[in-house]
C-alpha atoms as a PDB file:
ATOM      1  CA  UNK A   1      45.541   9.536 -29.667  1.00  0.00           C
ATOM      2  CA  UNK A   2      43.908  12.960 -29.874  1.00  0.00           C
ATOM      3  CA  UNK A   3      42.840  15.492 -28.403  1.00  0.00           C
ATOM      4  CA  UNK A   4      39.221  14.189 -28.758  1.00  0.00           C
ATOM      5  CA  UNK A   5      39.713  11.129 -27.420  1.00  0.00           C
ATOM      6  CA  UNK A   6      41.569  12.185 -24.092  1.00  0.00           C
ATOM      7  CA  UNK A   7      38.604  14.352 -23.696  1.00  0.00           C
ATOM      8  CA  UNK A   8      36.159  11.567 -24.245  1.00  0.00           C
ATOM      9  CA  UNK A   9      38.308   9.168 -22.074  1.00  0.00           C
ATOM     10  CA  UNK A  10      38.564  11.848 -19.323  1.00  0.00           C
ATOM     11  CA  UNK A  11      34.938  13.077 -19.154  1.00  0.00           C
ATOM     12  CA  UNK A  12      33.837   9.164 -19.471  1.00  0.00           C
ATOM     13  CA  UNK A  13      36.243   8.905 -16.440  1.00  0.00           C
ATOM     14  CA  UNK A  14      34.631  11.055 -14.102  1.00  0.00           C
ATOM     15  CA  UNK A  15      30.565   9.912 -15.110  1.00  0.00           C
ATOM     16  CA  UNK A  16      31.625   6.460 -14.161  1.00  0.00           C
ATOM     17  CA  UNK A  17      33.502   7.646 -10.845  1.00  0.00           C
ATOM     18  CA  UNK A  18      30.746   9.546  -9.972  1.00  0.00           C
ATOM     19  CA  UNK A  19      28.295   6.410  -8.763  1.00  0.00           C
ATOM     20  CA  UNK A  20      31.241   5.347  -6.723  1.00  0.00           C
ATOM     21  CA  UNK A  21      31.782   8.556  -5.172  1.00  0.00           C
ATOM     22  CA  UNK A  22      27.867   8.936  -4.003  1.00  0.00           C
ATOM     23  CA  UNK A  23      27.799   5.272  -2.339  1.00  0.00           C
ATOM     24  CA  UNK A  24      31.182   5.444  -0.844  1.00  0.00           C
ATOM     25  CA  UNK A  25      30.475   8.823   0.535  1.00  0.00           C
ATOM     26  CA  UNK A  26      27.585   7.574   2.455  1.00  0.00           C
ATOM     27  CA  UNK A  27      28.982   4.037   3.326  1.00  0.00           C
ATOM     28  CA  UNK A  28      31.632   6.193   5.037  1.00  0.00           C
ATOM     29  CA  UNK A  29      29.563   7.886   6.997  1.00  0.00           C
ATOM     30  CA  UNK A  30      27.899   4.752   8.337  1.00  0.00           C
ATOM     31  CA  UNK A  31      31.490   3.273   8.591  1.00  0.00           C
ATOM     32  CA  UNK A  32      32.838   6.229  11.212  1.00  0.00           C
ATOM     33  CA  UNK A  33      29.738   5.689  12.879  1.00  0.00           C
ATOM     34  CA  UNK A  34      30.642   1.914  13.654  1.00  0.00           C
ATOM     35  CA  UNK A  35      28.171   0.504  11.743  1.00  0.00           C
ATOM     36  CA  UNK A  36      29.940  -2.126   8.471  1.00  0.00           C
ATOM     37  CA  UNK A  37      26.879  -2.213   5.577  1.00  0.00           C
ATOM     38  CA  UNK A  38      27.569  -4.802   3.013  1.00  0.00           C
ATOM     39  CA  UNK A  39      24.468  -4.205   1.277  1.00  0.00           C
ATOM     40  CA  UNK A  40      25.295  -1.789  -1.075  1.00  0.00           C
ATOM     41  CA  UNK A  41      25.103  -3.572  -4.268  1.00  0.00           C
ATOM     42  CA  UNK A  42      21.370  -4.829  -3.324  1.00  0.00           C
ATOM     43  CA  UNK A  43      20.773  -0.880  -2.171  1.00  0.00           C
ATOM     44  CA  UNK A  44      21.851   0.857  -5.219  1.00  0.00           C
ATOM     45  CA  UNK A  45      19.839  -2.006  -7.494  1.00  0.00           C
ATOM     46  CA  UNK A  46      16.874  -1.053  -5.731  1.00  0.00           C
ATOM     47  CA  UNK A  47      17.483   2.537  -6.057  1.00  0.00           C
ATOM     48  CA  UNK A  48      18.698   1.993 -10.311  1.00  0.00           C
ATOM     49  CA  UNK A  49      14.492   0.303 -10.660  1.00  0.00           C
ATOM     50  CA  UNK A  50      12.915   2.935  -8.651  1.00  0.00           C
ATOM     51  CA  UNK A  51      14.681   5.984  -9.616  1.00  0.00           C
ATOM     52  CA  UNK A  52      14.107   4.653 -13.345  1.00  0.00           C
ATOM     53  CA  UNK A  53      10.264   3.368 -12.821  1.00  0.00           C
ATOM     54  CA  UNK A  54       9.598   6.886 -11.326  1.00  0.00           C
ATOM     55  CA  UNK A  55      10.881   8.449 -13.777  1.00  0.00           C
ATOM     56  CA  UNK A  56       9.350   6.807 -16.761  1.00  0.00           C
ATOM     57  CA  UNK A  57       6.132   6.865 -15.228  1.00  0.00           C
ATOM     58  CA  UNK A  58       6.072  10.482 -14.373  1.00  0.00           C
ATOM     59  CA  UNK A  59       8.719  11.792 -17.053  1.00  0.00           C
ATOM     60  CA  UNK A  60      10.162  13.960 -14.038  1.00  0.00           C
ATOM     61  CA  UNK A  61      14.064  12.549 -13.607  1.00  0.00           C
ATOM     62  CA  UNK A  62      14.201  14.845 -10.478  1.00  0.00           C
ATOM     63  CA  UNK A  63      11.040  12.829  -8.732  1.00  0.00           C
ATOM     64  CA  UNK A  64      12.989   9.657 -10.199  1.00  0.00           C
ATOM     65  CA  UNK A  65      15.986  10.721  -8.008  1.00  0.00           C
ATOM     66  CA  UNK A  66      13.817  11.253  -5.280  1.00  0.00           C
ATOM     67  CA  UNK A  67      12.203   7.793  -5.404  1.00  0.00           C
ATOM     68  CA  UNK A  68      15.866   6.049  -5.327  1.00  0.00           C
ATOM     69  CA  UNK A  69      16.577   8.290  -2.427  1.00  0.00           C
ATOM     70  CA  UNK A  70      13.319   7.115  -0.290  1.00  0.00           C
ATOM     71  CA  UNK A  71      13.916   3.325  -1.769  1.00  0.00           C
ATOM     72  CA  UNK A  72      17.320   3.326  -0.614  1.00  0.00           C
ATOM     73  CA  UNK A  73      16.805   4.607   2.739  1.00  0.00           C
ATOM     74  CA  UNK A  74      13.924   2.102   2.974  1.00  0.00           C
ATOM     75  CA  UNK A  75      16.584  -0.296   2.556  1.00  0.00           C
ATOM     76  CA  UNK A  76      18.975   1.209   4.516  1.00  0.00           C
ATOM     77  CA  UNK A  77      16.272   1.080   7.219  1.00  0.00           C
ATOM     78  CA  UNK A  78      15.499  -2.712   6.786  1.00  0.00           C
ATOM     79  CA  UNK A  79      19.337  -3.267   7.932  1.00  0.00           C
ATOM     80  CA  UNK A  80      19.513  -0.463  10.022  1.00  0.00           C
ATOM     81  CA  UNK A  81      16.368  -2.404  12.360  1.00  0.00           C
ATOM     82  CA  UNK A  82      17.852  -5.347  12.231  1.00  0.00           C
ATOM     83  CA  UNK A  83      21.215  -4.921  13.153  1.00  0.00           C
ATOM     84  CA  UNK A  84      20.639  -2.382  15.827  1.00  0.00           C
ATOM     85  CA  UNK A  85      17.512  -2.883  17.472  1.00  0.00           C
ATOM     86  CA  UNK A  86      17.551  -6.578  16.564  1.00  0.00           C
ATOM     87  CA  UNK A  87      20.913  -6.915  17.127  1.00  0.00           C
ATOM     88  CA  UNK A  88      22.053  -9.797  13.995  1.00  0.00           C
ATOM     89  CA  UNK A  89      25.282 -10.007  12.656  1.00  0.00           C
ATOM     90  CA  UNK A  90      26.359  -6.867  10.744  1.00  0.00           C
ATOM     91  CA  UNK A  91      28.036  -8.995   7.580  1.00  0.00           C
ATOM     92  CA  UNK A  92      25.691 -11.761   7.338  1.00  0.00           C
ATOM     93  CA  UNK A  93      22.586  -9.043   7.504  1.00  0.00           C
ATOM     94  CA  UNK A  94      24.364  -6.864   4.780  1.00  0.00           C
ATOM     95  CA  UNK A  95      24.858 -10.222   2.533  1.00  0.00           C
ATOM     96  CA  UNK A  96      21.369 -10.876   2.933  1.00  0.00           C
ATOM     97  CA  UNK A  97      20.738  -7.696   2.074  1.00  0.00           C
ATOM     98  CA  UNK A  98      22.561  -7.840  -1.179  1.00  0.00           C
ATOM     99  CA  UNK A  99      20.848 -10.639  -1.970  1.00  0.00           C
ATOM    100  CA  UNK A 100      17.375  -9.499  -1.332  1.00  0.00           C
ATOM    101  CA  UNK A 101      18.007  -6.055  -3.252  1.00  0.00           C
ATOM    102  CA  UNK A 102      19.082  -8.236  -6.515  1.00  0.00           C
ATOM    103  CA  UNK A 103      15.846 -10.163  -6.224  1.00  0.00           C
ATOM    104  CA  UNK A 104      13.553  -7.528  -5.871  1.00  0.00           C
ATOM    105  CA  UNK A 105      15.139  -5.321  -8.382  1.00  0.00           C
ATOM    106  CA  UNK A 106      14.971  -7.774 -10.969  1.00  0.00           C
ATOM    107  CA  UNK A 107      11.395  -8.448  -9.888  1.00  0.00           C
ATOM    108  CA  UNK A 108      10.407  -5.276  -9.803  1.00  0.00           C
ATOM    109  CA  UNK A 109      12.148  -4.544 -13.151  1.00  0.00           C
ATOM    110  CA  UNK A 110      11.125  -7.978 -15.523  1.00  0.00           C
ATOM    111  CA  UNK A 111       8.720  -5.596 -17.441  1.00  0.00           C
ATOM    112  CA  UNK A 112      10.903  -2.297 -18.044  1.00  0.00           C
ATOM    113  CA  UNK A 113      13.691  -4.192 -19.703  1.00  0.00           C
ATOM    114  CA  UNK A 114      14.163  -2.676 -23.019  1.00  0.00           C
ATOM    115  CA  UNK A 115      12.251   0.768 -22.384  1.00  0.00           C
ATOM    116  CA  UNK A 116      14.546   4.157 -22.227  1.00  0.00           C
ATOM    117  CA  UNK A 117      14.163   7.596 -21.324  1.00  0.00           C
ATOM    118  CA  UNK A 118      16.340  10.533 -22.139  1.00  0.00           C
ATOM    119  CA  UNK A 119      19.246  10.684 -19.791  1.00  0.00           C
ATOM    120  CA  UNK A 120      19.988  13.245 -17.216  1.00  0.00           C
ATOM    121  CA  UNK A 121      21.037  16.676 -19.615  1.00  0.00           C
ATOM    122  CA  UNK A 122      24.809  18.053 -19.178  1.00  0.00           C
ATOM    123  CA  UNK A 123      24.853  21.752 -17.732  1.00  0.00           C
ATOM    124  CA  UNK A 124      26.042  24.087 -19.184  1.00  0.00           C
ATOM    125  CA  UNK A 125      28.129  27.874 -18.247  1.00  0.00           C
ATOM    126  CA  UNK A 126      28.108  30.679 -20.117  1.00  0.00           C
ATOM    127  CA  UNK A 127      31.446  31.180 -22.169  1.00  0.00           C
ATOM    128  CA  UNK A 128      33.386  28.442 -19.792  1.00  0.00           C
ATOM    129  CA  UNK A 129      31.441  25.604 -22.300  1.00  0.00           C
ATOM    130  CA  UNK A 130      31.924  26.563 -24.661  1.00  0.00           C
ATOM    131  CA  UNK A 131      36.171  26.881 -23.824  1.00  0.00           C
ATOM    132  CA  UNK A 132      38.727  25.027 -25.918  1.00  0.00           C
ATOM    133  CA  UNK A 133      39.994  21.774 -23.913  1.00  0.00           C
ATOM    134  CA  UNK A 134      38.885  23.046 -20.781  1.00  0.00           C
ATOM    135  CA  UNK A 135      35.226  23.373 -21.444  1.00  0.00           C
ATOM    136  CA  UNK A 136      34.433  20.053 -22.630  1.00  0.00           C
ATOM    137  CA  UNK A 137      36.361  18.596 -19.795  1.00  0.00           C
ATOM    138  CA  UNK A 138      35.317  20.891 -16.626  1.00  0.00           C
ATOM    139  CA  UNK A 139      31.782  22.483 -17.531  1.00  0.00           C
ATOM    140  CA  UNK A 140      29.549  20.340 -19.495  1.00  0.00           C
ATOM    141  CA  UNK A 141      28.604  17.981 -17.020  1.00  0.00           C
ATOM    142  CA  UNK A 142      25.075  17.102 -15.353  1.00  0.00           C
ATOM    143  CA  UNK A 143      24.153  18.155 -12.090  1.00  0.00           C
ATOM    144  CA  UNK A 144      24.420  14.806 -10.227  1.00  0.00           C
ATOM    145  CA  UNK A 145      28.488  15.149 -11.146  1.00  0.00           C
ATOM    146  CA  UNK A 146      29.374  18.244  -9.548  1.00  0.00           C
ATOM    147  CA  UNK A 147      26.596  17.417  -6.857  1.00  0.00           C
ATOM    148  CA  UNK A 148      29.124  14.197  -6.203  1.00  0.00           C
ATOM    149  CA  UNK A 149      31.737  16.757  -5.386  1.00  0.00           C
ATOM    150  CA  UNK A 150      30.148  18.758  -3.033  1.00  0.00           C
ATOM    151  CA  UNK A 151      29.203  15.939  -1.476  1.00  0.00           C
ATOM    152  CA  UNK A 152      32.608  14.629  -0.493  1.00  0.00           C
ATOM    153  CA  UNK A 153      33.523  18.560   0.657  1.00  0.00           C
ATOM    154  CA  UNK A 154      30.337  18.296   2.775  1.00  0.00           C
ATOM    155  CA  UNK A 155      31.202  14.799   4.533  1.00  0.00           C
ATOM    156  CA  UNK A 156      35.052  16.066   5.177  1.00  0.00           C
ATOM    157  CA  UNK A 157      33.164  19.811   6.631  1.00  0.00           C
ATOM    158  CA  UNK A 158      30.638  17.648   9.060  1.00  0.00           C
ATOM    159  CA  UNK A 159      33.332  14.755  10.237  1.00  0.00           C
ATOM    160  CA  UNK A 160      35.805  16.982  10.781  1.00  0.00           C
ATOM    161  CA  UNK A 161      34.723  19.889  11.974  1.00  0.00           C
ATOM    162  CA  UNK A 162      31.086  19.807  13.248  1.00  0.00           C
ATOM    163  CA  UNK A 163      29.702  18.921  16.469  1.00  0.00           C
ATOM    164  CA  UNK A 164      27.464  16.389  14.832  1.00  0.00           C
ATOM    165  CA  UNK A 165      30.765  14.967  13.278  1.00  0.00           C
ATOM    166  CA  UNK A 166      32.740  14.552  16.678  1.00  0.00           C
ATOM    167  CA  UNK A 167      29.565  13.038  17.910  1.00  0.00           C
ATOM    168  CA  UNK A 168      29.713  10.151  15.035  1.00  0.00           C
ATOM    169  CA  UNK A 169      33.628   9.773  15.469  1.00  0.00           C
ATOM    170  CA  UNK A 170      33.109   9.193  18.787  1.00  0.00           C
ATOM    171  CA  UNK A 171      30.146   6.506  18.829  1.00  0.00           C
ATOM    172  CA  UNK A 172      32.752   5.022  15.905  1.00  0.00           C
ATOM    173  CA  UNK A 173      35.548   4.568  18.304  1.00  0.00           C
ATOM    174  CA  UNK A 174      33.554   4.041  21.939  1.00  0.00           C
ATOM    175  CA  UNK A 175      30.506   3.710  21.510  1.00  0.00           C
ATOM    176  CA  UNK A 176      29.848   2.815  25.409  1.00  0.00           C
ATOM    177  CA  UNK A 177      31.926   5.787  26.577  1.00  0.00           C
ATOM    178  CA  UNK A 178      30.094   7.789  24.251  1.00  0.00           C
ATOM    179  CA  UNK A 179      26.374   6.543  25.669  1.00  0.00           C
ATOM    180  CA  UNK A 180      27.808   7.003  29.364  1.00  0.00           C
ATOM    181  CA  UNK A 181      28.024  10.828  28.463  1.00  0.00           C
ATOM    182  CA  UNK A 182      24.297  11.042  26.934  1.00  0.00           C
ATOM    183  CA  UNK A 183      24.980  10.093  23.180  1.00  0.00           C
ATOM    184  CA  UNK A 184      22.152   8.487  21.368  1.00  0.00           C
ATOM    185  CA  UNK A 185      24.894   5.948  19.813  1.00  0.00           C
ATOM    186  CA  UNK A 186      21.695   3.959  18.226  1.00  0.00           C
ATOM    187  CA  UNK A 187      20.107   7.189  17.174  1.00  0.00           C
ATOM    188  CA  UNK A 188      23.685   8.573  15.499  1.00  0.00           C
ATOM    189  CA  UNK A 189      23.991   4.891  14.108  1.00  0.00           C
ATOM    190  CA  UNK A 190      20.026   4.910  12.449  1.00  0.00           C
ATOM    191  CA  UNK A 191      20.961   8.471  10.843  1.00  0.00           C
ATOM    192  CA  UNK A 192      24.341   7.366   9.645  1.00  0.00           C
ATOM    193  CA  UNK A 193      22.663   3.955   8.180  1.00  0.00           C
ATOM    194  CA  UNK A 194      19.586   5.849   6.633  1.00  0.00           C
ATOM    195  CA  UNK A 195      22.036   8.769   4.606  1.00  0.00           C
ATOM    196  CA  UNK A 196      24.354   6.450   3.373  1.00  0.00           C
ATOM    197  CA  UNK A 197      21.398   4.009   2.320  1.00  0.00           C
ATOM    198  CA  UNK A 198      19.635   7.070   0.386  1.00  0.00           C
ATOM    199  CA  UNK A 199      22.827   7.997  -1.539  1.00  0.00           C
ATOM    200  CA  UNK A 200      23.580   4.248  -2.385  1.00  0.00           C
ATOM    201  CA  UNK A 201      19.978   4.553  -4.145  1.00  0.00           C
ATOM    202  CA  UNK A 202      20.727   7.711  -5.673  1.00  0.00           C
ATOM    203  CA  UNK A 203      24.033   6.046  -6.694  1.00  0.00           C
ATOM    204  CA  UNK A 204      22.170   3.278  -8.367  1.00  0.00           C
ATOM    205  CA  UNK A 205      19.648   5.702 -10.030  1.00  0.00           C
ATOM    206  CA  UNK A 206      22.465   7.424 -11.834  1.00  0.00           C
ATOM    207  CA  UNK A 207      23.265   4.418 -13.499  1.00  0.00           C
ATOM    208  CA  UNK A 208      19.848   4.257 -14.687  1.00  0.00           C
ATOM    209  CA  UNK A 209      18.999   7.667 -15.553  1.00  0.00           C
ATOM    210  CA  UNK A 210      22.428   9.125 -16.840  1.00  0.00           C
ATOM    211  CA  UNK A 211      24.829   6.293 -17.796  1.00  0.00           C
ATOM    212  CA  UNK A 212      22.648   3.997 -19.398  1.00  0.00           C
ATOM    213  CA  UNK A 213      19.559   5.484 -19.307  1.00  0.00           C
ATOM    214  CA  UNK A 214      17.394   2.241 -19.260  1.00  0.00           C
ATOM    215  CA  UNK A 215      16.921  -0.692 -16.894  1.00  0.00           C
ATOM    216  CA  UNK A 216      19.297  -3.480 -17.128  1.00  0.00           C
ATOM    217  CA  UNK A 217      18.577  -6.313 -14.502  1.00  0.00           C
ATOM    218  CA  UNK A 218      21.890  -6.623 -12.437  1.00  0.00           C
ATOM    219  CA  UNK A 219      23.259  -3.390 -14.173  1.00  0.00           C
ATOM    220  CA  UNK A 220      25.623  -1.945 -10.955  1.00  0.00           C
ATOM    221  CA  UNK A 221      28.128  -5.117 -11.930  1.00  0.00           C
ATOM    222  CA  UNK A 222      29.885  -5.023  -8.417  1.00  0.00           C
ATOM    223  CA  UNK A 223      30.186  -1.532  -8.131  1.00  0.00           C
ATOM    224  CA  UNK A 224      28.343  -1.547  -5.018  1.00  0.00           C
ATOM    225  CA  UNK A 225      31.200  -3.814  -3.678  1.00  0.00           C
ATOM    226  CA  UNK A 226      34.075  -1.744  -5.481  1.00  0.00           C
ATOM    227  CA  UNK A 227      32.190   1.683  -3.216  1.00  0.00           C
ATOM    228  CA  UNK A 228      32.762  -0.666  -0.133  1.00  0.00           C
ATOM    229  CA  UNK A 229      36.108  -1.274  -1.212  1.00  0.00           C
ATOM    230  CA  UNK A 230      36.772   2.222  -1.993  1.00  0.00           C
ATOM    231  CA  UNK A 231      36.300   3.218   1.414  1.00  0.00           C
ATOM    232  CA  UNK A 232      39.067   1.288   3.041  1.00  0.00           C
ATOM    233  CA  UNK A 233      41.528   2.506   0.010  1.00  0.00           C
ATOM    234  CA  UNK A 234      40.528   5.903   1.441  1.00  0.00           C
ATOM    235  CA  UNK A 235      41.506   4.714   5.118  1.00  0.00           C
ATOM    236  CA  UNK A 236      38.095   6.212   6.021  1.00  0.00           C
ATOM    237  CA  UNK A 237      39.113   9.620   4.877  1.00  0.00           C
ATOM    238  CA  UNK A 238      36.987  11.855   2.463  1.00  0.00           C
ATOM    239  CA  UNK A 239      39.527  13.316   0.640  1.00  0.00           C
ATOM    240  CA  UNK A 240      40.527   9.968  -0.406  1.00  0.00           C
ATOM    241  CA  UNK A 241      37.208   8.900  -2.050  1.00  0.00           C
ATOM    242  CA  UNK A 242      38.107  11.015  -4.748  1.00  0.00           C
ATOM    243  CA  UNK A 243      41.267   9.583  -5.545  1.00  0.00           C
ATOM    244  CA  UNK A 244      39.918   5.904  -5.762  1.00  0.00           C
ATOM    245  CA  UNK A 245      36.347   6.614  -7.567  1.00  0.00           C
ATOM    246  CA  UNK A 246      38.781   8.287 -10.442  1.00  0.00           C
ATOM    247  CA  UNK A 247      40.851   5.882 -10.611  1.00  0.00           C
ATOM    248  CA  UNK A 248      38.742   2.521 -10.674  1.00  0.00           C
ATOM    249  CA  UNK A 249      35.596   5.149 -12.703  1.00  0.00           C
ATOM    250  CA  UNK A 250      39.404   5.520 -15.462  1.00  0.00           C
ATOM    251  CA  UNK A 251      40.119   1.793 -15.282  1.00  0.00           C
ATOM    252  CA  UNK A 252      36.302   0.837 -15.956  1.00  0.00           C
ATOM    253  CA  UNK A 253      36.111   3.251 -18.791  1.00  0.00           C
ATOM    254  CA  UNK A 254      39.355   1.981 -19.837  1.00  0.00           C
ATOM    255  CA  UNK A 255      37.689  -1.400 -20.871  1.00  0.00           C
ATOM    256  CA  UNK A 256      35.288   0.405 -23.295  1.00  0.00           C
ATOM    257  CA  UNK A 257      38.241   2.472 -24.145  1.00  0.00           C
ATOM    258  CA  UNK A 258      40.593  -0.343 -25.149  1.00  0.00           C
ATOM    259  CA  UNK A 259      39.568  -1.585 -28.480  1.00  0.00           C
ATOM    260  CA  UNK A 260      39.428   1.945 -29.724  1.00  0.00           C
ATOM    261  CA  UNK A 261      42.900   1.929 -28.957  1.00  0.00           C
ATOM    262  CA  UNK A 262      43.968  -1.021 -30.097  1.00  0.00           C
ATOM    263  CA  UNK A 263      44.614  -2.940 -27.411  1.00  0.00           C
ATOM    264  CA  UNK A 264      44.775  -6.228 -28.760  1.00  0.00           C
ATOM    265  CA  UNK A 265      43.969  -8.164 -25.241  1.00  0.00           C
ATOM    266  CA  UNK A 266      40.271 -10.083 -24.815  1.00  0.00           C
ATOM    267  CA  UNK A 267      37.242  -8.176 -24.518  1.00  0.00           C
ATOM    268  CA  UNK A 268      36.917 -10.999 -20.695  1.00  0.00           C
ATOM    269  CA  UNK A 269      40.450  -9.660 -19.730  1.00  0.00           C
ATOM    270  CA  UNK A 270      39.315  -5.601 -19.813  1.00  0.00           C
ATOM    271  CA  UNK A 271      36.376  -6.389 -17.934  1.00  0.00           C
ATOM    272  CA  UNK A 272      38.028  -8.159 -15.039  1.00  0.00           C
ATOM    273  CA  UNK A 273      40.881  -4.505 -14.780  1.00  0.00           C
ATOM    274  CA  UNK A 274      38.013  -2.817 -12.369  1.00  0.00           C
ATOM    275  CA  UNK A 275      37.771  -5.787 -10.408  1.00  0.00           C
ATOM    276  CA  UNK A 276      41.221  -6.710 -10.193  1.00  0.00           C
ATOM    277  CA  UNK A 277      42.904  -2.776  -9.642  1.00  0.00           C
ATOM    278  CA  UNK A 278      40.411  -3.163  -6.835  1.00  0.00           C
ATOM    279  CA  UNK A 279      42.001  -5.902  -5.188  1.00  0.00           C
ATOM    280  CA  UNK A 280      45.604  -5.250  -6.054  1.00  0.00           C
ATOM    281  CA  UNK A 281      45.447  -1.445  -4.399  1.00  0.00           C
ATOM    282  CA  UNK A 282      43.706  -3.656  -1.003  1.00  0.00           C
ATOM    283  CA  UNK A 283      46.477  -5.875  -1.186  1.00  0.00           C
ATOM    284  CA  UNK A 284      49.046  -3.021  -1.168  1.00  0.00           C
ATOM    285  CA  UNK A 285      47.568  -0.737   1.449  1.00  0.00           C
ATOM    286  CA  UNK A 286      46.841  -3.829   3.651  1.00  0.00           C
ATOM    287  CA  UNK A 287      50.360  -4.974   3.406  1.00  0.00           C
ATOM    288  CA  UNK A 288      50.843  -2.057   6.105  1.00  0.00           C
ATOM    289  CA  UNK A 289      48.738  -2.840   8.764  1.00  0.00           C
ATOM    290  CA  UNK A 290      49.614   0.793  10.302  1.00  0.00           C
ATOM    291  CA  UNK A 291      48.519   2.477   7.026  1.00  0.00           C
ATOM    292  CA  UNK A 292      44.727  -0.147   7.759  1.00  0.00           C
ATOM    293  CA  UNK A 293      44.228   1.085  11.404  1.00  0.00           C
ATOM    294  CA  UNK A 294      45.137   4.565  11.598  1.00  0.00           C
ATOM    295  CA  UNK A 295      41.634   5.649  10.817  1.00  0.00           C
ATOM    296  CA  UNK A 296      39.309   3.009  10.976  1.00  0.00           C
ATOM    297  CA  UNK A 297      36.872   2.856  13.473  1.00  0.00           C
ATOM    298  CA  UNK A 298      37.028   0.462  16.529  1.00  0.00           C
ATOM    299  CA  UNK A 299      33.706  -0.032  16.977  1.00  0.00           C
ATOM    300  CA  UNK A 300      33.055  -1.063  13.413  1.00  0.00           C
ATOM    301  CA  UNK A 301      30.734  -4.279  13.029  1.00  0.00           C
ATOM    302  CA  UNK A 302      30.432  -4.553  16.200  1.00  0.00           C
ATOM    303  CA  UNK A 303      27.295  -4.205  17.989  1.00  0.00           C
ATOM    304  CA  UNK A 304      26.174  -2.174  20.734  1.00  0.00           C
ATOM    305  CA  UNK A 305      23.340  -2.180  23.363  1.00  0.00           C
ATOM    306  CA  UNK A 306      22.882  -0.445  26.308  1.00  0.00           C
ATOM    307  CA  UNK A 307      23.968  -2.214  29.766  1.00  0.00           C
END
């Protein structure tokens, strides 16, 4: 193995973490608000079409990322009325939801299939590209990548230390305390729904306008449910969103990876690793039901209305 391919395997890494990373971010923002979306996979489906249709219809990838943003918080705002003005079941609504995005997707998508654009371009720095090892690995990647990062720095900055933060931990935890002191808890709840809708459609879009720059009906392939995952292996913490987007992004890669290493294990077998490291790091975490509840909200999937 050279020093090629560690690059390659590395860099591969964190493009396929970085989906992860936007829809988990703003799942756990909804999640600290109370509010449990399992809609993500339909979300970022929707967003993958619109980002992609926008885009090849305009040839602007920046108004293509727009679209998935608006068509994800459209979404977002479909579950976001029913749940809390309507007051349905937070899981069955989010199935539905999941359901309803794969439809319309694939609807909305039966005549791109087999049309491509050019995909999102890398950035690149002045002398740091252009570095031996470090380059390559660090400083030659598009904008939606290091916009991933900030992203996570700017959820941990609000939640922790913002007013606006304390206000969503708290409708999280007690929601009725929190409306007895003049909270908006439905108000916090919409805005928390509606961001992390928008960057589960941005999420999508990045499949479809930097991975695989073309529209593939069905093309997130659970990650939508690996980003919901993804927040509980982060116990609702920021910092660990990171840490579990790199890993499953390395173990999804890793399946592309393997036959260029010679792996000598069925092509079915390295498609099942992102699914299955997924559910063998829940089983371990969960095994501590301490390690489950020390952050997670008490509120969440539960609804609320005003006595």
């Amino acid at each position: 193995m050279n020093t090629d391919y560690v690059i390659a395997f590395l860099a591969s890494t964190a493009g396929a973490a970085t989906p992860l990373v936007l829809a988990s971010s703003g799942e756990l923002v909804a999640e600290r608000s109370g509010v449990l979306n399992l809609g993500l996979e339909g979300i970022m489906l929707v967003g993958a079409v619109a980002g992609f249709t926008a885009a090849l219809h305009t040839g602007s990838l920046g108004i293509g990322m727009l679209a998935a943003l608006l068509a994800g918080a459209a979404m977002a705002l479909v579950f976001a009325f029913l749940v809390l003005t309507l007051q349905t079941n937070q899981v069955a609504t989010g199935l539905a939801l999941t359901l309803f995005g794969i439809g319309l997707s694939a609807f909305i998508g039966r005549d791109l299939v087999g049309q491509t654009i050019a995909p999102l371009p890398a950035l690149s720095f002045p002398i740091l590209s252009d570095l031996p090892f470090v380059g390559p690995l660090l400083f030659r990647f598009d904008a939606v990548v290091y916009g991933s990062l900030l992203l996570v720095a700017l959820v941990a900055w609000v939640l922790g230390r913002t007013r606006l933060g304390l206000q969503i931990r708290a409708v999280g935890e007690a929601p009725h305390s929190a409306h007895a002191i003049g909270m908006s808890v439905t108000g916090l709840r919409y805005g928390t729904v509606l961001f992390g809708g928008a960057m589960s459609g941005l999420a999508g879009a990045y499949l479809s306008l930097a991975l695989t720059p073309m529209w593939v009906e069905g093309m997130t392939a659970g990650r939508g449910w690996i980003a919901l995952a993804q927040v509980v292996f982060a116990t609702w913490k920021p910092r660990g969103l990171l840490l579990g987007a790199y890993l499953f992004g390395g173990v999804t890669v890793l399946q592309f990876h393997g036959q260029g290493l010679g792996i000598a294990v069925p092509s079915q077998f390295l498609s099942m690793l992102p699914y299955l490291a997924t559910i063998v790091v829940l089983v371990i975490i969960c095994r501590d039901p301490k390690t489950i509840l020390l952050n997670k909200p008490m509120s969440l999937g539960r609804n609320f209305r005003a006595d």
